[in-house]
Protein backbone atom coordinates (compact mmCIF):
# COMPACT_ATOMS: atom_id res chain seq x y z
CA UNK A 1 0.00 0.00 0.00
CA UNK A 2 1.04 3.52 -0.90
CA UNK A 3 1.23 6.06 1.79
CA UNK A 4 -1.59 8.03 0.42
CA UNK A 5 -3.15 5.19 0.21
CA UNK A 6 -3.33 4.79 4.27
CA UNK A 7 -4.30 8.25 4.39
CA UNK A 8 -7.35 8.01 2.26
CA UNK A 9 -8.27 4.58 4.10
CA UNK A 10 -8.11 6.86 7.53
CA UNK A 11 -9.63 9.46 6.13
CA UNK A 12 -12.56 7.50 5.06
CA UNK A 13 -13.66 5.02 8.03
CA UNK A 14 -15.25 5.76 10.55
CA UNK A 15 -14.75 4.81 14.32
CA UNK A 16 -18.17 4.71 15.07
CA UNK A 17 -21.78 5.83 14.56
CA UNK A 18 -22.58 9.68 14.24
CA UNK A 19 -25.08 11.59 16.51
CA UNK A 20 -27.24 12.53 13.80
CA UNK A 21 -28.33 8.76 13.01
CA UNK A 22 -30.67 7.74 16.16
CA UNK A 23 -29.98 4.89 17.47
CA UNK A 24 -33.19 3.48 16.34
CA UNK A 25 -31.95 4.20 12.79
CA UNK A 26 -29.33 2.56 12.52
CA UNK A 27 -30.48 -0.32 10.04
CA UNK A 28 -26.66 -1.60 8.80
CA UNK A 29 -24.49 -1.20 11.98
CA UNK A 30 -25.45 -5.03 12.58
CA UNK A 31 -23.63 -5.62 9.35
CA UNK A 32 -20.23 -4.02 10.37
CA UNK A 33 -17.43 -6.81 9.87
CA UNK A 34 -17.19 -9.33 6.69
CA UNK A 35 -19.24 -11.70 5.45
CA UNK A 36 -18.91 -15.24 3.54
CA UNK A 37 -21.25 -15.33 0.62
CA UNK A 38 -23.22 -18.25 -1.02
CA UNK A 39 -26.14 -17.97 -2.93
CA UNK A 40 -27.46 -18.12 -7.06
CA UNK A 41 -28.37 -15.82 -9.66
CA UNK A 42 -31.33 -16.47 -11.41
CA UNK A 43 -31.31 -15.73 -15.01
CA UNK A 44 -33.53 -16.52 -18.05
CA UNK A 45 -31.48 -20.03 -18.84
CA UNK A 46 -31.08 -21.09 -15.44
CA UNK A 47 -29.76 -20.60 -11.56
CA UNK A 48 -26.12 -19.90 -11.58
CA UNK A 49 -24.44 -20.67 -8.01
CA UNK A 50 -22.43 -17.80 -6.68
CA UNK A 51 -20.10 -17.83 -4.01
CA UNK A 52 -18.10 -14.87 -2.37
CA UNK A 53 -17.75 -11.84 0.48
CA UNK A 54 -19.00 -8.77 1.45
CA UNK A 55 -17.07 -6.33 4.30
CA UNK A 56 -19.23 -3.18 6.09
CA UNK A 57 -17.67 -0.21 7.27
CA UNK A 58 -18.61 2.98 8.83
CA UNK A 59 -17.40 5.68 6.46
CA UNK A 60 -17.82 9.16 6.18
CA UNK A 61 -17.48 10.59 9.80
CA UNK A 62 -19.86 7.66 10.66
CA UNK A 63 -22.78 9.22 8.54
CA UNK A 64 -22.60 6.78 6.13
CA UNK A 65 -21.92 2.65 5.67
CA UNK A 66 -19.86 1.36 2.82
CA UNK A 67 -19.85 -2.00 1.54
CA UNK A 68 -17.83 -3.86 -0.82
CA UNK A 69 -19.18 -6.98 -2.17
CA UNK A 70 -16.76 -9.07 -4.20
CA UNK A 71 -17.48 -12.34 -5.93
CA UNK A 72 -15.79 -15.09 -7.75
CA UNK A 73 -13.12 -15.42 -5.19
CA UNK A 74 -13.00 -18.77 -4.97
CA UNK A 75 -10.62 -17.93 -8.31
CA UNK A 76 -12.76 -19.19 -11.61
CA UNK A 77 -11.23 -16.12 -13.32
CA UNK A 78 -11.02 -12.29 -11.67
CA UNK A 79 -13.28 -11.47 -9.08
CA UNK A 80 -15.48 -9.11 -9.22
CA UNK A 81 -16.75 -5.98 -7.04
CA UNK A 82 -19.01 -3.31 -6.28
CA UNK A 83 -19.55 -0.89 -3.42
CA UNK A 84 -22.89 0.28 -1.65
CA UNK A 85 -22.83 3.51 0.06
CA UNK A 86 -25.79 4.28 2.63
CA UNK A 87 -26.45 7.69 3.88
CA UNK A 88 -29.07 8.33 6.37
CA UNK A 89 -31.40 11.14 5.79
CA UNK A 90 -32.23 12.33 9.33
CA UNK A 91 -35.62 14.41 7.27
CA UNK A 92 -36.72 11.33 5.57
CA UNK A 93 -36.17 9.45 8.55
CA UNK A 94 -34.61 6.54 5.43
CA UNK A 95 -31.35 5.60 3.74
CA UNK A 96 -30.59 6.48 0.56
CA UNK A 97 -28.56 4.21 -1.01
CA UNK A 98 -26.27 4.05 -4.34
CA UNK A 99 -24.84 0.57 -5.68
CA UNK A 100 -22.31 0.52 -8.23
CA UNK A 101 -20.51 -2.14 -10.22
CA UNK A 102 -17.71 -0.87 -12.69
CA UNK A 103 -17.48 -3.81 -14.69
CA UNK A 104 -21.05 -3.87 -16.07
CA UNK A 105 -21.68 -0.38 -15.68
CA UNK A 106 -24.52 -0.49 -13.72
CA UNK A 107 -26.24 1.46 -10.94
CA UNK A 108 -28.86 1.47 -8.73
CA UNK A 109 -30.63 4.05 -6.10
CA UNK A 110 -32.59 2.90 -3.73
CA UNK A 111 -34.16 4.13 -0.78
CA UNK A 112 -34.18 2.15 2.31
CA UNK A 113 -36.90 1.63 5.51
CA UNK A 114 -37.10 -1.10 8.40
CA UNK A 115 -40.64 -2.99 7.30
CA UNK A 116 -40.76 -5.96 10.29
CA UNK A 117 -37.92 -7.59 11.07
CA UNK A 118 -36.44 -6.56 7.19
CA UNK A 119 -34.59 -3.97 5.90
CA UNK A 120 -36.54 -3.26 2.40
CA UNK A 121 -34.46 -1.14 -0.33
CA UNK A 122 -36.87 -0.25 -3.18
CA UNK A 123 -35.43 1.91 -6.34
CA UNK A 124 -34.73 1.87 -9.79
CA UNK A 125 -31.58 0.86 -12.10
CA UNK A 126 -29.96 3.38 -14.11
CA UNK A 127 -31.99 2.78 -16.92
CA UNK A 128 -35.35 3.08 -14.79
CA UNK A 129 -36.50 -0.76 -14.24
CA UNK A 130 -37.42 -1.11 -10.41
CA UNK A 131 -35.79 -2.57 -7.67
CA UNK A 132 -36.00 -4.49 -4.62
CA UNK A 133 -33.34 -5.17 -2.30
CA UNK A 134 -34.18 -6.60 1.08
CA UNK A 135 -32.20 -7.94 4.19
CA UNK A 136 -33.81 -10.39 6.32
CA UNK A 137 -33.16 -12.98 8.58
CA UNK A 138 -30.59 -10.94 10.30
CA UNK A 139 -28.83 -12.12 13.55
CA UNK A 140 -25.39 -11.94 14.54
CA UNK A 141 -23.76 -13.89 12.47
CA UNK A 142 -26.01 -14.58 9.47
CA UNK A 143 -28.57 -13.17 6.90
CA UNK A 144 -29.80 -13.35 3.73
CA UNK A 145 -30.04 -10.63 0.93
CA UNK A 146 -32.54 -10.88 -2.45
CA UNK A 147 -32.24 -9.17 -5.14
CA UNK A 148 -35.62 -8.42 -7.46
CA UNK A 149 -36.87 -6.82 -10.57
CA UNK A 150 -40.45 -5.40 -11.91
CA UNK A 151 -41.62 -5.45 -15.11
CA UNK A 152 -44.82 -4.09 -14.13
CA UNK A 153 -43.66 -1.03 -12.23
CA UNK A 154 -43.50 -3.23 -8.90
CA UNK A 155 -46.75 -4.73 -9.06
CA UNK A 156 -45.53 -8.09 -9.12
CA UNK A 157 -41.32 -8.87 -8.19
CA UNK A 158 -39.01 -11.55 -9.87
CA UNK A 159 -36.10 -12.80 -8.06
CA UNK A 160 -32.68 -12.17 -9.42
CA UNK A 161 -30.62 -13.06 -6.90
CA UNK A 162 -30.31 -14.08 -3.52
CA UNK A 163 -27.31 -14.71 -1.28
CA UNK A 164 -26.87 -16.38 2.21
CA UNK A 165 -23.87 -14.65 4.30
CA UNK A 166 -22.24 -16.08 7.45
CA UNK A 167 -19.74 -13.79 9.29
CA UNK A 168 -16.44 -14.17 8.84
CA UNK A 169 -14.75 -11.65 11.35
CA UNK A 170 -15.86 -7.94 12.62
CA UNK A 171 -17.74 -7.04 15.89
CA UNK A 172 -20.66 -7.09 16.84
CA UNK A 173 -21.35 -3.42 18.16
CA UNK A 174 -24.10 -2.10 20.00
CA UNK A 175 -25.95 0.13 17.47
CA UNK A 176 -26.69 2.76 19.97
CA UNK A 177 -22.30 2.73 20.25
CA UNK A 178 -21.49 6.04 18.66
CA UNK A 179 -18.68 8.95 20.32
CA UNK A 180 -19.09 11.57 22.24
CA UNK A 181 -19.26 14.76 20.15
CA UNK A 182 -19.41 12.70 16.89
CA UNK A 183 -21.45 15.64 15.22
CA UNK A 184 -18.42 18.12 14.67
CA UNK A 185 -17.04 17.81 11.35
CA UNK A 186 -13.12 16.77 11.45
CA UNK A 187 -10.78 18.75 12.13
């Protein structure tokens, strides 16, 4: 790693939670750590198995959450990645969230709300087709995330994926654990 390299890694994370996410809003802190992934994407000629990880970090002066998610690392060729950012909108009283993938170009906004015990993340892809993302089955060490599509502008939901994750490493931290003064900007 290059020394600016450490810098911008500092620079970015986060110790902990900032003051202007409640407590009761903080949907991803029990994601924090890495995960192992193993699920399938389901296409029009079939399920395709996937396998790989996804690491959570507090970013941004702890207003935000960053996630990587990187697959094919079980080394069947490159692997692959994209990034999640999640920025809590303390008006809304929701996450917005932006997912990006440079290899094929895509991206998605969604906009995220606690519905029961799931986290449900409904948008659109870049080129408008909806979106639903959810979390569910959360505990400590284990959930499961779907991926789905409309055709019918979200009248009806196909699944496109869906991925079972086991922690790997990372805390567990309260979500009420934030510091003291965590409003201020950086000095």
């Amino acid at each position: 790693m290059k020394p600016h390299d450490a810098e911008f890694v500092a620079a970015l994370l986060a110790p902990a939670r900032d003051d202007s996410i409640p407590p009761e809003m903080d949907l991803y802190a029990p994601f924090l750590g890495t995960w192992k992934l193993a699920g399938a994407h389901f296409l029009p000629e079939g399920q395709k198995p996937v396998s790989g990880e996804v690491v959570f970090a507090r970013v941004l002066g702890g207003r935000a959450i960053q996630d990587v998610w990187i697959f094919g690392t079980e080394g069947s060729g490159p692997p692959r990645a994209g990034t999640t950012v999640r920025v809590y909108d303390p008006v809304e009283r929701a996450w917005n969230v932006t997912w990006l993938d440079p290899i094929s170009r895509a991206r998605v906004q969604l906009v995220a709300r606690k519905v029961g015990g799931d986290i449900v993340q409904i948008g659109a892809s870049a080129d408008g087709k909806p979106r639903r993302w959810v979390f569910s089955d959360v505990a400590e060490d284990r959930f499961v995330w779907r991926g789905e599509h409309s055709d019918d502008d979200g009248r009806t939901w196909q699944l496109n994926a869906e991925y079972c994750a086991e922690r790997t490493a990372g805390l567990v931290r309260s979500p009420s654990a934030n510091r003291a003064g965590s409003s201020r900007a950086p000095s």
